[in-house]
Structures are given as C-alpha cells and as structure tokens.
Protein backbone atom coordinates (compact mmCIF):
# COMPACT_ATOMS: atom_id res chain seq x y z
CA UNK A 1 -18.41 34.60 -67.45
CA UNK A 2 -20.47 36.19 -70.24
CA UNK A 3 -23.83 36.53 -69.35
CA UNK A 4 -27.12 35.74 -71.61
CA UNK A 5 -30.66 37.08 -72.00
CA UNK A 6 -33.17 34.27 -71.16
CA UNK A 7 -34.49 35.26 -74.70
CA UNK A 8 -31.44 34.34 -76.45
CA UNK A 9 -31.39 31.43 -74.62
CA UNK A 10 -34.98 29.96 -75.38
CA UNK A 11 -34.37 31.41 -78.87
CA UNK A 12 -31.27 28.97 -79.42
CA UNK A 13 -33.33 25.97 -77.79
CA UNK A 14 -35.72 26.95 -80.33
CA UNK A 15 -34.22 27.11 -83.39
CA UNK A 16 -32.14 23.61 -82.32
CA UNK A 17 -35.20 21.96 -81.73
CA UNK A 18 -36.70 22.92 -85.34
CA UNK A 19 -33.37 20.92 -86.96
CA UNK A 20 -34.29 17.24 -87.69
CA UNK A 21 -30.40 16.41 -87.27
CA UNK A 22 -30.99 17.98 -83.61
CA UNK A 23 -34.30 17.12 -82.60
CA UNK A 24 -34.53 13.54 -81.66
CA UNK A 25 -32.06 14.18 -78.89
CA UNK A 26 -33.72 17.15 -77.54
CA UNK A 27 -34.67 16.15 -73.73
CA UNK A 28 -37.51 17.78 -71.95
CA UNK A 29 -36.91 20.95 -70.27
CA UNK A 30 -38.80 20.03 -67.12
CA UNK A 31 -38.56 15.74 -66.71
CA UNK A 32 -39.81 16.47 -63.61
CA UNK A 33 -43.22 17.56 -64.62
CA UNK A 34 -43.95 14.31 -66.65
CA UNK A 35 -46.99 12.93 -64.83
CA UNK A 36 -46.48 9.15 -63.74
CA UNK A 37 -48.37 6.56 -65.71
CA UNK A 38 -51.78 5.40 -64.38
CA UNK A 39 -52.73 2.16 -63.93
CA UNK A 40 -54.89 -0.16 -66.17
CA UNK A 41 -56.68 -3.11 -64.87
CA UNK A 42 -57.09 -6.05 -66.59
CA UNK A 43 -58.12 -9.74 -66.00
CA UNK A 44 -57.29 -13.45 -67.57
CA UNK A 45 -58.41 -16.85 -67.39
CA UNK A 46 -56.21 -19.09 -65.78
CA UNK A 47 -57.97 -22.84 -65.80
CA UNK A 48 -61.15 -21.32 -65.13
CA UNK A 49 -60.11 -19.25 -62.53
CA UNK A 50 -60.00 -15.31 -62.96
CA UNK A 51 -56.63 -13.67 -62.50
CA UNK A 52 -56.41 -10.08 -61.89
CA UNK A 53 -53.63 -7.63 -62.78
CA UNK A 54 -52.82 -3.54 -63.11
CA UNK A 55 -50.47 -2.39 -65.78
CA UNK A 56 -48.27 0.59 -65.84
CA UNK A 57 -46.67 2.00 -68.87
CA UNK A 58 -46.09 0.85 -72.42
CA UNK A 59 -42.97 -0.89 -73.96
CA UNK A 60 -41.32 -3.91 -74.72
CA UNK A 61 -39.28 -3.84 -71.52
CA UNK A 62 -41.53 -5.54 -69.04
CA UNK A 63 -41.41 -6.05 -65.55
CA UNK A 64 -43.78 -8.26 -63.64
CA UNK A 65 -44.02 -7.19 -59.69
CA UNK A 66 -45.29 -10.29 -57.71
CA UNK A 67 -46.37 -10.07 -54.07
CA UNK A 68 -45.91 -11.18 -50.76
CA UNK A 69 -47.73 -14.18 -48.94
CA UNK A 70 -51.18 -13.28 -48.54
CA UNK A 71 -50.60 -9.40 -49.81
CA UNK A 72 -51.89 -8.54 -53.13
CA UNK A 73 -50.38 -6.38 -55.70
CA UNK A 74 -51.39 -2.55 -54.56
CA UNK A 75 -47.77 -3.46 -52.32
CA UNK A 76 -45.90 -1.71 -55.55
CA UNK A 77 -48.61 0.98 -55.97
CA UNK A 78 -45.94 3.38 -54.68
CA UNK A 79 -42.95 1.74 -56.96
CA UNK A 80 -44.83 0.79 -60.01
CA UNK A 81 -45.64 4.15 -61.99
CA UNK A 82 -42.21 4.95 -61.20
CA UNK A 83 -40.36 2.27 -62.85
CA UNK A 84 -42.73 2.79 -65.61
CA UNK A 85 -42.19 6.24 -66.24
CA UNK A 86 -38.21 4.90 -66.64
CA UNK A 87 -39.40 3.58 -69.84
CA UNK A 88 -40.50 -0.25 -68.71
CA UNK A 89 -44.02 -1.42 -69.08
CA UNK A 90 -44.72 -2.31 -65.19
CA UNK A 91 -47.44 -5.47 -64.51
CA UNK A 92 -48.13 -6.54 -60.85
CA UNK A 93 -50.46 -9.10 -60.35
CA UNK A 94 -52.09 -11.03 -57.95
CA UNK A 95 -51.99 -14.38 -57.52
CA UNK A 96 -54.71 -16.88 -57.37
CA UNK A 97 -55.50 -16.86 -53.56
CA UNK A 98 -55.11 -13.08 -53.36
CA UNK A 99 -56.06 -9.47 -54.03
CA UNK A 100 -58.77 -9.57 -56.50
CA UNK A 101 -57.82 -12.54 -57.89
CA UNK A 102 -60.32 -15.76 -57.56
CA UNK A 103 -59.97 -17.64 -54.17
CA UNK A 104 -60.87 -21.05 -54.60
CA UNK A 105 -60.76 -23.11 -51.21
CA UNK A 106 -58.72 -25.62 -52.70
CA UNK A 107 -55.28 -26.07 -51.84
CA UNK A 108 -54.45 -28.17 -54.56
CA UNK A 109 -54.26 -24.69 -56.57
CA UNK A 110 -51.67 -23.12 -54.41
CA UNK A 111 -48.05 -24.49 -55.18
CA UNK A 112 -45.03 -22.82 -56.64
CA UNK A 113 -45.57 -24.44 -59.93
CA UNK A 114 -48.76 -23.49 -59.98
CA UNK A 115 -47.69 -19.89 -59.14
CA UNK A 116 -44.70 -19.85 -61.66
CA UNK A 117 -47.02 -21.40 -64.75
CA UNK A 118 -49.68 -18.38 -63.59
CA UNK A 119 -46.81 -15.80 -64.62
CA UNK A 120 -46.71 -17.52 -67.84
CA UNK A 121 -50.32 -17.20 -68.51
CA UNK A 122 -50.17 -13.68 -67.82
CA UNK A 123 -47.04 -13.53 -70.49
CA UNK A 124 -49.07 -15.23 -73.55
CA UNK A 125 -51.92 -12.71 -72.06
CA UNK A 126 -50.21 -9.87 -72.95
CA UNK A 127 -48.24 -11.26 -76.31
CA UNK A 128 -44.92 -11.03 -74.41
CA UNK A 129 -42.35 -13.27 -75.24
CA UNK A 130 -39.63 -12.62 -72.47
CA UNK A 131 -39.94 -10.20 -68.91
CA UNK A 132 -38.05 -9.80 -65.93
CA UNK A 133 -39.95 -11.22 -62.85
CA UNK A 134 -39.83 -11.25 -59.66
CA UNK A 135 -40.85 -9.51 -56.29
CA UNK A 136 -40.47 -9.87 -52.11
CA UNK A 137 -40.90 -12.97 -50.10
CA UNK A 138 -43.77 -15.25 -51.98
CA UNK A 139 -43.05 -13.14 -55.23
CA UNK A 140 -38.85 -13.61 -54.78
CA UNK A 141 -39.60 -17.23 -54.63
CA UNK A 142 -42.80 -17.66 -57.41
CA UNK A 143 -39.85 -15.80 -59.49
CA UNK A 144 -36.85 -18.08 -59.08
CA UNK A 145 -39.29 -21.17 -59.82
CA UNK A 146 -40.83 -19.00 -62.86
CA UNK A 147 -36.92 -18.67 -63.76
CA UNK A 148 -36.54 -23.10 -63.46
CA UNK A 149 -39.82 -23.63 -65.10
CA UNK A 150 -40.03 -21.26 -68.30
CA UNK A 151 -36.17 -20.20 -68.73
CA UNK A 152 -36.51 -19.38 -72.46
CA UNK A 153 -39.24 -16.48 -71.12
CA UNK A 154 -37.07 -15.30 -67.84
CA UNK A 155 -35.09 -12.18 -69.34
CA UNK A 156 -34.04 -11.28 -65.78
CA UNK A 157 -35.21 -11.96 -62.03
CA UNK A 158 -35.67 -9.07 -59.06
CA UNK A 159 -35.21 -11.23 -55.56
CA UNK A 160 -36.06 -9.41 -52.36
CA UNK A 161 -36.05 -11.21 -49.74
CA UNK A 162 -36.11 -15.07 -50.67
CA UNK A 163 -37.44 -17.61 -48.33
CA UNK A 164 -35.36 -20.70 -48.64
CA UNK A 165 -33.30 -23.46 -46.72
CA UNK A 166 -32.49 -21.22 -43.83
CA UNK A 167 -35.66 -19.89 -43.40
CA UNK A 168 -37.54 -23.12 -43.19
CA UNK A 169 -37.74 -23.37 -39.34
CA UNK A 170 -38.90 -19.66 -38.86
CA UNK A 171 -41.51 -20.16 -41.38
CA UNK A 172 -42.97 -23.20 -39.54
CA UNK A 173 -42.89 -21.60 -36.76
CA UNK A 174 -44.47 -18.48 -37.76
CA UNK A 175 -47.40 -19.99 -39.98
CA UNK A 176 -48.57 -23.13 -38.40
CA UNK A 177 -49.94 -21.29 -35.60
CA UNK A 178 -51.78 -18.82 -38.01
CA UNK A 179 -52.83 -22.03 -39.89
CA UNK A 180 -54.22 -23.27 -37.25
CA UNK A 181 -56.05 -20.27 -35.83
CA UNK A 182 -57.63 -19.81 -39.16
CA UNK A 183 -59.14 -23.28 -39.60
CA UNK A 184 -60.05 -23.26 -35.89
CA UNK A 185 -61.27 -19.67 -35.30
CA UNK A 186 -62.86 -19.15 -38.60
CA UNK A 187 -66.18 -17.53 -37.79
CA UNK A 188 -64.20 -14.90 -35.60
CA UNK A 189 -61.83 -14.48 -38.32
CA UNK A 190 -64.61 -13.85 -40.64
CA UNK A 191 -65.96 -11.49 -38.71
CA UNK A 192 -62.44 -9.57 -38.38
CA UNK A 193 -62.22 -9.79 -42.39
CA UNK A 194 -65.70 -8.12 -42.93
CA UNK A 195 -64.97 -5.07 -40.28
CA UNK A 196 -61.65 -4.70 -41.89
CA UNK A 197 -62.85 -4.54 -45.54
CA UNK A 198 -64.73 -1.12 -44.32
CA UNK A 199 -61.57 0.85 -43.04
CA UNK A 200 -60.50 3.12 -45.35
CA UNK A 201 -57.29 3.05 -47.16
CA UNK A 202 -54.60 5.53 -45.79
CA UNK A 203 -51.80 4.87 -45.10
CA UNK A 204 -49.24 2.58 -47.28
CA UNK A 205 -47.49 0.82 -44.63
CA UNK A 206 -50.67 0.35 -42.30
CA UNK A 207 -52.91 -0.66 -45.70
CA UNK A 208 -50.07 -3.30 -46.33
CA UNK A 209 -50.86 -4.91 -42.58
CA UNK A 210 -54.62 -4.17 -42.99
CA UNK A 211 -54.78 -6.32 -46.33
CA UNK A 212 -53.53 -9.38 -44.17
CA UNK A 213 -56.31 -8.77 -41.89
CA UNK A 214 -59.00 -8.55 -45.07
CA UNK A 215 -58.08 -11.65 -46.27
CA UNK A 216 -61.28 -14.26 -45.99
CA UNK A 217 -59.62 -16.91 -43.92
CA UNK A 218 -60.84 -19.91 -45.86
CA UNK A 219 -59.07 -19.14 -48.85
CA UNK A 220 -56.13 -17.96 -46.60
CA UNK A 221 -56.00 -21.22 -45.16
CA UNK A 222 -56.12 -23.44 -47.85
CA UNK A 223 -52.88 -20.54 -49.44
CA UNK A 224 -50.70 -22.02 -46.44
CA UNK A 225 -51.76 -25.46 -46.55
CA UNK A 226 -51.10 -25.71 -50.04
CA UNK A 227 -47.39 -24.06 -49.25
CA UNK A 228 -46.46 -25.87 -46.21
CA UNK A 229 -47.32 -29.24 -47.61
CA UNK A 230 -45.21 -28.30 -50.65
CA UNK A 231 -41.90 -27.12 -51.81
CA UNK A 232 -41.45 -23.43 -51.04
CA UNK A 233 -38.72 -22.75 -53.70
CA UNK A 234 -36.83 -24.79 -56.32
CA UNK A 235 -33.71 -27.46 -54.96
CA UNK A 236 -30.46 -25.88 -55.14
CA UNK A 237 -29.55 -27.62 -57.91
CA UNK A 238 -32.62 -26.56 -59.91
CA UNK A 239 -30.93 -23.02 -58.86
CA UNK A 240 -27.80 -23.56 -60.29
CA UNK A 241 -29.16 -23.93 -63.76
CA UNK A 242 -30.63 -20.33 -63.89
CA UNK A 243 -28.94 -18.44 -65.82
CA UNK A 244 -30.89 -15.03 -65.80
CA UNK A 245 -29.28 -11.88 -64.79
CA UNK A 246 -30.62 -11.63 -61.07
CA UNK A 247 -30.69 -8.54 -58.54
CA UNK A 248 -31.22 -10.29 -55.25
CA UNK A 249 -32.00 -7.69 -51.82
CA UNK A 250 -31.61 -9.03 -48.73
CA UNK A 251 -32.42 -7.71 -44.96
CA UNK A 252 -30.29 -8.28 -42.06
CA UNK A 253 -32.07 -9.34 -38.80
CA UNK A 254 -35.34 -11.12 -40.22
CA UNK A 255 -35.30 -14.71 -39.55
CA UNK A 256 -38.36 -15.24 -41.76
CA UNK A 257 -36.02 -14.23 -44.68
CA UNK A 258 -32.48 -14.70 -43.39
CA UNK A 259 -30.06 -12.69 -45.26
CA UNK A 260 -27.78 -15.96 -45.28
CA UNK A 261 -30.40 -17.17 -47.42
CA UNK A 262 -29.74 -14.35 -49.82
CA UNK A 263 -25.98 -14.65 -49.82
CA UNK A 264 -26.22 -18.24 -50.64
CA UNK A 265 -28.58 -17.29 -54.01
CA UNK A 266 -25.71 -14.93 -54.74
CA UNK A 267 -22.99 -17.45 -55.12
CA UNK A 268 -25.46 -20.53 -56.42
CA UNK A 269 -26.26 -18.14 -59.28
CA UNK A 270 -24.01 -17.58 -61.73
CA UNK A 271 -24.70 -13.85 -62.96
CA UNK A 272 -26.40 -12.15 -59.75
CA UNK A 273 -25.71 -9.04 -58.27
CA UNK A 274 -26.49 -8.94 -54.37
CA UNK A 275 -27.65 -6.04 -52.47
CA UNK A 276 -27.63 -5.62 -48.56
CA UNK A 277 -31.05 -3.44 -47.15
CA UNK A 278 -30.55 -1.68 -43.88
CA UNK A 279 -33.81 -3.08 -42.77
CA UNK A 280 -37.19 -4.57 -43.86
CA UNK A 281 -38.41 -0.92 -44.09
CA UNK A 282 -35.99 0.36 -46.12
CA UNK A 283 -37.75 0.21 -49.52
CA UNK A 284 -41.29 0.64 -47.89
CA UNK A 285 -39.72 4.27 -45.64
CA UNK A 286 -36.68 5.54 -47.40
CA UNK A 287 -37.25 4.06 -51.05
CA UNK A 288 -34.54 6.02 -53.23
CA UNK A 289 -31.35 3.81 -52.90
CA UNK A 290 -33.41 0.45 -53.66
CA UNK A 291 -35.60 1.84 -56.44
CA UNK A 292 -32.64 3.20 -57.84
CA UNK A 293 -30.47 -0.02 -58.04
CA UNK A 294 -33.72 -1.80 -59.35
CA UNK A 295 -34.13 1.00 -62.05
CA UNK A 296 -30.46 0.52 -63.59
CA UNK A 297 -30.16 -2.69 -63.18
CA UNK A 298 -33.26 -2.99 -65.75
CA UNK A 299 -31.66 -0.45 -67.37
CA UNK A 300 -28.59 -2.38 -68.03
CA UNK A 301 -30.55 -5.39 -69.53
C-alpha cells in the first residue's frame, strides 16, 4: 500500500473543503468532540397552573420525554442531550403533580386526559405542530392517550414499559398501600420529604429513588387518587385507531409492567415495532442498545 505524508493528507481535506460542490458534505473530523447540547428551562401556563420543562437541541424533529409516576423529568438527563445532539430538538417535562411543576392538592387535575391535553399545551407552547411522544410507565401511557386524543399532532409514539390490562392487579396492589400510608402518615412523610430534599444529588439511579422520597405527600396523594379512581390508559379499541409509528420496550419479569402487556400493544397497533429489554435496568445501566434503537427509529421518521 502506498503510503502518505499527514501533510498531503490535511492538504487534500483542505483544498476539498474550499470547493462549494464539496463542502456541504464535508463531515467533522472529530464527531466525537462535539459537546452535547445543554439544557434550557422554560415554563407555561396550563389553566392557571405552572408547567415546567427543559429543552435540548434545536430542530423541527421533536421529541417530548415524559416521566414515570411520581418521577420528574431529570429521569432522561442522561438520554436527553444525546438524542439531541442526533439532530432532534429533545423536551422532557414534568407533569402537573411533579418535578417542578405546580402541585395542586386536587385530584380532579390528575387524569390521563388531563395529562395527554398538558402535552398539547406544551406543543402550541413551543409553535410545534406535530412531535413524537412518549416515555416509561406514566409517560408510555400519558403518550398512547396523547396519541387517541390529538392524533393529527402524534408524528410517532416511544412506549417503554406500558401499564395496561395485565398490569391492573399489580398496580392495586402496589399503590393502595402507599396511598394509604400517605394520607394516614402524612406528618412523618413530610418530615421524610424535607430531610430528603437536603441530600445531595449523586448518583443517577439512587437520585431516581431519592426523587420518590422528595415528593410532598399531599400532592403525591391526591397524583394516585386521581389515577386509581380513573382510567389508566385508553380502551383497546381507542388503541386500535392509532395509527402513529410506535417503538414499544418491554421488560420481562416486572409485574407492575408485564411484558404481555407490551406484546399485546404490538399486535393492537397497526405500525409498531416491539423491543424486548433484558431487564428494568437495562436502559438506566447498560444504555447503548436501547438508545440506539430509539435514535434510528426517529431517524427513520
């Protein structure tokens, strides 16, 4: 093989670059050095209520991360900026009830239409006419009813782990008791919220658990009230009709969000694409094979 000088080299790269015919498809030497896009806060009005959100990245391709039941949106701090530097214009937000986000003690305020029509707000917000939405657990389900509700804005929907019929008697189980403790233990749970608000933030995984903990528990309780006493996702035939492209992940061995309950999204919808997890930790320990299925298949819309 003939060899070359590095100065010939950069000398060629050069002098390519400098043609117009060439230059637009000139890539960066060193992609790897692109710094990843910061976040920008921002805030709405949503019926008098103040809804809180951080944006990453510019672009008409937009994304909108929702979170899970009583999280808030710093859950995609880690996959966020990454998606974004991929050329999409990243928004996670939190939800009335959560993060920074007002937390009315009403729970009136916390359904799944509610929820869905709160994405929309955030849409006319920003001026965007269409985005794919979605996110894990609460957010998988806020998008499938966003995706019944305002089809003509749902470009796409990203489903990780969906909490529907199967799941029912799990989630019963699971939240009544916390329900209950919250209404019944407040001023201890109070007291746990305000000693957990001072703990610095360290670790992802353990700031994920420690954000349950910070939660004030009368706004937490009214969240699951309003949820329990409600529907927790759209009827299977309300399903049917959604005809968004949809990347659904599932987890085997969680029976709060059975993966039966993602295989049965898979073949109600008629243009989703179904991926199996190895676990619940997956994305949150060993993130490259998920982020990399989410990243082309918003690519390929």
């Amino acid at each position: 093989m003939r060899s070359v000088s590095r100065s010939a080299v950069l000398e060629r790269e050069t002098a390519a670059a400098t043609r117009p015919e060439v230059q637009r498809f000139v890539a960066p030497m060193s992609p790897q050095r692109v710094a990843l896009p910061a976040a920008q806060a921002g805030e709405l009005d949503y019926g008098g209520h103040r809804l809180s959100y951080d944006s990453y990245g510019e672009g008409e391709r937009v994304l909108v991360l929702v979170h899970g039941l009583l999280m808030n949106r710093r859950m995609y701090e880690p996959l966020a900026p990454y998606l974004a530097k991929r050329g999409n214009r990243v928004v996670c937000v939190d939800l009335l009830g959560h993060g920074r986000s007002d937390r009315p003690e009403d729970l009136r305020l916390y359904t799944m239409p509610r929820f869905a029509d709160q994405i929309a707000a955030l849409l006319d917000h920003l001026e965007v006419p269409t985005a794919v939405v979605g996110g894990t657990s609460l957010g998988a389900n806020v998008g499938l009813e966003f995706g019944v509700r305002h089809p003509e804005r749902c470009r796409g929907l990203f489903i990780e782990m969906p909490v529907l019929d199967n799941a029912l008697p799990a989630v019963a189980g699971a939240f009544t008791p916390i329900l209950l403790g919250l209404r019944f233990g407040r001023p201890g749970f109070e007291l746990l919220s305000r000693l957990a608000t001072v703990v610095p933030r360290t670790n992802f995984l353990f700031d994920i658990g420690l954000d349950w903990v910070r939660q004030r528990p009368g706004p937490s309780g009214a969240v699951l009230e309003g949820l329990l006493l409600g529907e927790t996702a759209p009827h299977r035939e309300e399903r049917r009709r959604i005809e968004a492209p949809t990347l659904i992940v599932g987890h085997p061995r969680d029976p709060l969000h059975p993966f039966s309950d993602s295989g049965m999204l898979a073949e109600e919808l008629p243009d989703a694409h179904l991926i199996e997890a190895s676990s619940v930790l997956e994305w949150r320990l060993r993130p490259k094979r998920l982020t990399r299925e989410l990243a082309a298949f918003l690519d390929d819309l």
